[in-house]
Structures are given as structure tokens and as C-alpha cells.
Protein backbone atom coordinates (compact mmCIF):
# COMPACT_ATOMS: atom_id res chain seq x y z
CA UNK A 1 0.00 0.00 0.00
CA UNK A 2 3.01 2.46 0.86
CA UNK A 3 4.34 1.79 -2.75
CA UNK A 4 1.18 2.78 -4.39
CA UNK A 5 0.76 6.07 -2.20
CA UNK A 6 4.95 6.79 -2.54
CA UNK A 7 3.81 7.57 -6.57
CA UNK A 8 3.24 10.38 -8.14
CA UNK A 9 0.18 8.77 -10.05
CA UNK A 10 -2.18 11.34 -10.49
CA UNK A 11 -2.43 14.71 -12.59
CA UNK A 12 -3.50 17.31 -10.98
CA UNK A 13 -6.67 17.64 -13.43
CA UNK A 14 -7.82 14.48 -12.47
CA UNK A 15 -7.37 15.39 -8.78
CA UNK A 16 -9.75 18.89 -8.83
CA UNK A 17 -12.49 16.81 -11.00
CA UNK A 18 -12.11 13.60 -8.59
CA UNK A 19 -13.13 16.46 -5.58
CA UNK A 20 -15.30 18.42 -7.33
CA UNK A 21 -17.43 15.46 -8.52
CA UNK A 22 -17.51 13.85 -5.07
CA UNK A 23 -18.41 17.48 -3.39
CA UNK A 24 -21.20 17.07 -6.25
CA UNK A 25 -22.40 13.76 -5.95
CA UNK A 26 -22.75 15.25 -1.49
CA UNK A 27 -23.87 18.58 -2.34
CA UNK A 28 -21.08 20.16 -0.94
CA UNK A 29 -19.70 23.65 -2.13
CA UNK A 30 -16.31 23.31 -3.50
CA UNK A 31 -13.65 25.76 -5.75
CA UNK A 32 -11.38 24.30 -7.56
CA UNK A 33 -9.32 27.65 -7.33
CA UNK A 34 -8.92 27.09 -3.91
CA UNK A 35 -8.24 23.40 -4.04
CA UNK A 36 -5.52 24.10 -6.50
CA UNK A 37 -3.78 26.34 -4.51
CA UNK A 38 -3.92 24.63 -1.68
CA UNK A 39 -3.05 21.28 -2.81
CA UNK A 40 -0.49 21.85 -5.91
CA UNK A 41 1.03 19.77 -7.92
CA UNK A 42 3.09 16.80 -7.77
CA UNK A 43 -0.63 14.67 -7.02
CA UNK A 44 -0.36 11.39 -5.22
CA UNK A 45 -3.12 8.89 -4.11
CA UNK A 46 -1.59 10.40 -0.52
CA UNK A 47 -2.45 13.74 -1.42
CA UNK A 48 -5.96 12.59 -2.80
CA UNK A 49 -6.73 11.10 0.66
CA UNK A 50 -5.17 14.91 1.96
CA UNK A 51 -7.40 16.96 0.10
CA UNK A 52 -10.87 14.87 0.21
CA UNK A 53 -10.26 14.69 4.08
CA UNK A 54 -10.38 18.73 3.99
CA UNK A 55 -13.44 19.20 2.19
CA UNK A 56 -14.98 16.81 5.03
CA UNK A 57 -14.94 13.51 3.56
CA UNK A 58 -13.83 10.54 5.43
CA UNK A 59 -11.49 8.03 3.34
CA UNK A 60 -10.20 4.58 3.33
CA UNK A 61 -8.88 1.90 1.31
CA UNK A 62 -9.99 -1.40 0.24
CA UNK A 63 -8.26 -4.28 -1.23
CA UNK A 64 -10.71 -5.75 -4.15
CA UNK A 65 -9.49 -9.32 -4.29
CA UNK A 66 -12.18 -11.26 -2.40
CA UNK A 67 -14.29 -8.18 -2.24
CA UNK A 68 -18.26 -8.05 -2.21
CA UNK A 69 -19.42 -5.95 -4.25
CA UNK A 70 -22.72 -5.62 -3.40
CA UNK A 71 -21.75 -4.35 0.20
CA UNK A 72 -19.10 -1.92 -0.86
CA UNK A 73 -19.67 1.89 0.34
CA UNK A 74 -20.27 4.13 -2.47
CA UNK A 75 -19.07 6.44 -4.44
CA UNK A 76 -15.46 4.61 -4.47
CA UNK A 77 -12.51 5.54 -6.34
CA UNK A 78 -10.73 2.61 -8.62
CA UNK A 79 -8.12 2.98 -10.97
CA UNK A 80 -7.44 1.43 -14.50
CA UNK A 81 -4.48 1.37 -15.46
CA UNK A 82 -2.53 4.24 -17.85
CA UNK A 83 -2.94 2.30 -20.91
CA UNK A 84 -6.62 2.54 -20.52
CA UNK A 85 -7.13 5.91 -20.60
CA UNK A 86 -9.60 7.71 -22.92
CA UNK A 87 -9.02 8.26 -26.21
CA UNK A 88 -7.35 12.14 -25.43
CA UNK A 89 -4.81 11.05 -23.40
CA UNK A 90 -2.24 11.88 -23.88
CA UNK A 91 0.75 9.45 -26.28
CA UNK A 92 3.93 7.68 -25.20
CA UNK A 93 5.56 10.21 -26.99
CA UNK A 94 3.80 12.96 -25.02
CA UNK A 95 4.65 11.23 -21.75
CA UNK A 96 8.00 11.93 -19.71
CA UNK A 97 7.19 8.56 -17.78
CA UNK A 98 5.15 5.56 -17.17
CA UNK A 99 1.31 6.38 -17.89
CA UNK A 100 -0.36 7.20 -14.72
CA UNK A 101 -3.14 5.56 -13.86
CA UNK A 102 -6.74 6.46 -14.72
CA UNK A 103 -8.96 6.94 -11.54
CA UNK A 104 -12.86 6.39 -12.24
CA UNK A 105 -15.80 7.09 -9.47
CA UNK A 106 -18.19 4.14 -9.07
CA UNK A 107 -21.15 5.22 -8.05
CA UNK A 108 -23.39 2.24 -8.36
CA UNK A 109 -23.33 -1.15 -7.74
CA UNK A 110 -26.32 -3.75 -7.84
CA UNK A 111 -24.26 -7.16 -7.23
CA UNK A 112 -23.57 -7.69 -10.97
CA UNK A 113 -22.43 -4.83 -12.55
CA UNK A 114 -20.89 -1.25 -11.74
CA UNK A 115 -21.50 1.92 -12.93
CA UNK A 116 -18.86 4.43 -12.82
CA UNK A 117 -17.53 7.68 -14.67
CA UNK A 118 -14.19 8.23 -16.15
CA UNK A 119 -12.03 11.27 -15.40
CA UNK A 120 -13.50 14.11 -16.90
CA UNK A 121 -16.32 12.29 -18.17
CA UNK A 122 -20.02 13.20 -18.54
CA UNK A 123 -21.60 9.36 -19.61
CA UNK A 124 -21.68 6.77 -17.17
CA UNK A 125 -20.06 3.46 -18.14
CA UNK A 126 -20.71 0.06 -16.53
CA UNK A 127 -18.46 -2.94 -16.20
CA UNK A 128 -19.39 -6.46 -14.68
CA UNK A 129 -17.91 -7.10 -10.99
CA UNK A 130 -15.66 -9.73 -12.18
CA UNK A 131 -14.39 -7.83 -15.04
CA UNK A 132 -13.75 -4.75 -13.09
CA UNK A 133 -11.41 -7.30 -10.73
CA UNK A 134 -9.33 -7.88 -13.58
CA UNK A 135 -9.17 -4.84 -15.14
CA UNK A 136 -8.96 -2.50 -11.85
CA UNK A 137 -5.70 -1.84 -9.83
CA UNK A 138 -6.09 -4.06 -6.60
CA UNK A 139 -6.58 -0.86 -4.10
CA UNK A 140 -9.95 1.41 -4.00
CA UNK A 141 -10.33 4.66 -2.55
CA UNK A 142 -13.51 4.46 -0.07
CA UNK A 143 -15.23 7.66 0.71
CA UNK A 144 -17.97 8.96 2.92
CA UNK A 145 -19.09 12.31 4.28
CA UNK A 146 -17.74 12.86 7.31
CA UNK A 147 -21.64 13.45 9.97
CA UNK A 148 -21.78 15.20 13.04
CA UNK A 149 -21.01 12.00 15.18
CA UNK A 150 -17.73 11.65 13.35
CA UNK A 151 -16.46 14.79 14.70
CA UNK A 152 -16.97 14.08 18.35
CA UNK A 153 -13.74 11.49 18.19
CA UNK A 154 -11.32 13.30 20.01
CA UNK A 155 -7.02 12.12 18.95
CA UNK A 156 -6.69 9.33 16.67
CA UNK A 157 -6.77 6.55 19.08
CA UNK A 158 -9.28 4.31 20.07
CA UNK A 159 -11.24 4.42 22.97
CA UNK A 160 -11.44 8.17 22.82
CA UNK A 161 -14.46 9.74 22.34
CA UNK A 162 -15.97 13.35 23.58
CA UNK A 163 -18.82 13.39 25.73
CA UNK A 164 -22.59 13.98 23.66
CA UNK A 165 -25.03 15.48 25.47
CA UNK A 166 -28.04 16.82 23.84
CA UNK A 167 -29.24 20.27 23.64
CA UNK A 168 -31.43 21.53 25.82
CA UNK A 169 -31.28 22.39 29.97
CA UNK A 170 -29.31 19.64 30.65
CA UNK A 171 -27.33 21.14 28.94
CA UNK A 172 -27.79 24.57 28.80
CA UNK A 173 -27.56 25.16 32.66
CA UNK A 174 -24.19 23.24 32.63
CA UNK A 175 -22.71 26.02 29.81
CA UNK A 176 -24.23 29.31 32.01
CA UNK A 177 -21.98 27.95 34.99
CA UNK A 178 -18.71 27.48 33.25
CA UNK A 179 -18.72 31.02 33.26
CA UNK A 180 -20.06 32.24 36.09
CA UNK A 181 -17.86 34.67 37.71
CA UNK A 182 -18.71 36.96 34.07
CA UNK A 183 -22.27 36.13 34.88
CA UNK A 184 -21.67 37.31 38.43
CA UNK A 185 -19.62 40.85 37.59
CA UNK A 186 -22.91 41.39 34.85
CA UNK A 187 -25.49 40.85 37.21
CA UNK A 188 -23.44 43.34 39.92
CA UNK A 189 -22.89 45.92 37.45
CA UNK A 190 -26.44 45.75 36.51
CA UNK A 191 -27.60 46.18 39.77
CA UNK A 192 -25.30 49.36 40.40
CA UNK A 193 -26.63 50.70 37.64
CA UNK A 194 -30.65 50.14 38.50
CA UNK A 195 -29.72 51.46 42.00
């Protein structure tokens, strides 16, 4: 997994329409201006998971051998490899290295066959689930919004969590008293003032 993340196997094209079609598909804002700036070029599958987990997604990997693909979270990222790259890509010729690969969003899956979108693409494409075994690199990119219950996790070890309460007195009343000595010096002055 290090070797595939160590690579710089993504252009940075690919890596503002990857974002901006998963802020899309959550109906999230997003500016590729600012992405861009933020997260220039050289573009690794390391600064993909970077970038997404910025804009408030929550990512992962997945290994596809043995995978069922009827339970997989979607969208997912996949990647062909560079020789399978649209028909624009770019030649050997036009290439200073190996191809990169070609990520793809699936966004559907119903046991049998997926449906994904190319890089840059408009048409949705489907492949069968055993097909798309062979023909995908063995690592997918899982991604999720990140929800309100994600965010109370407090450090990146396990066990710790922040303490929920729900809004209302309980927990209102608890708030007021934290700061209480302001509450005190408001109330005094307030009474100076009415006397």
C-alpha cells in the first residue's frame, strides 16, 4: 500500500475533478481555485486522501481481491491502469514517464455490474464485478461524508471519544456555569446601575 501512495500517479486535473465530482455527488460547495492552490502539484493517491479529508470527507482503502461488491460503500474511487485511458490522453511520446493511472468514481453497484464515470467524463459506463477485478488496480479509494457524530472522536486513538449530550437544559444550565464569575460581575454591574 506504501508503494502505491509513494507515486506520483495522479495529474492534478484528475485530482480537482475527482473532488469536485464527489463534493457534487454530497452537495457540498467546492472551488477548484482554492483546491488548486492549496493542494499543488506533484498529485499522489496520498495527497488525494489529503485533500478529500479537507473538504470533510472521510477516506479509506480497500483491497478488491475477495471483495463483495454488493456491500461496498459508495461512491469509491478505482483505478485502470494508464494504458486505458480515454481516447485524449495523452501518447507515449507525449509522456515523460510511465502512464499514470486512470482513476474512475463508481457510483453504483447492484451485485452484478458497476457503474462508474471516467475522469473528466459526462456518460456513465458500466463494467461487470468480475471484469472490473481484472481490469482495476487491486486498491480502491472508499469515501464517505464525514456526519456530526464523526467529529466528536477526540485524537486518533481508540477508545477516545468526547462526551454527547443533547441540547437543551441539561445542557444549557451546565454552559451558564462554566462562566459564572462573568455572569456574576454582569449581574453586579447591573444592579449598580438600577440602584
Amino acid at each position: 500500500m506504501t508503494a502505491l501512495l509513494a507515486t506520483d500517479d495522479l495529474d492534478h486535473q484528475s485530482l480537482l475533478w475527482l473532488l469536485g465530482s464527489l463534493s457534487g455527488l454530497h452537495r457540498l460547495p467546492f472551488n477548484a481555485a482554492l483546491v488548486a492552490q492549496a493542494f499543488p502539484p506533484p498529485c499522489t493517491r496520498a495527497v488525494l486522501h489529503e485533500a478529500a479529508r479537507s473538504l470533510g470527507f472521510k477516506t479509506g482503502t480497500c483491497r478488491i481481491d475477495r471483495l463483495d461488491w454488493a456491500k461496498l460503500p459508495l461512491p469509491a474511487i478505482g483505478f485502470l491502469p494508464g494504458a486505458e485511458g480515454p481516447a485524449d490522453a495523452p501518447t507515449v511520446a507525449e509522456r515523460a514517464g510511465p502512464a499514470p493511472a486512470r482513476p474512475v468514481i463508481i457510483v453504483k453497484c447492484d451485485g452484478e455490474n458497476l457503474l462508474f464515470f471516467r475522469v473528466g467524463g459526462q456518460t456513465p459506463e458500466s463494467i461487470t464485478c468480475g471484469a472490473a477485478q481484472e481490469r482495476l488496480e487491486p486498491e480502491l479509494i472508499l469515501v464517505a461524508r464525514e456526519t456530526a457524530s464523526d467529529t466528536d472522536v477526540v485524537g486518533d486513538f481508540p477508545g477516545s471519544r468526547a462526551e454527547k449530550k443533547k441540547f437543551g437544559f441539561s445542557w444549557f444550565v451546565p454552559e451558564l456555569l462554566k462562566h459564572k464569575k462573568i455572569w456574576r460581575d454582569v449581574l453586579l454591574a447591573s444592579l449598580t446601575i438600577q440602584l
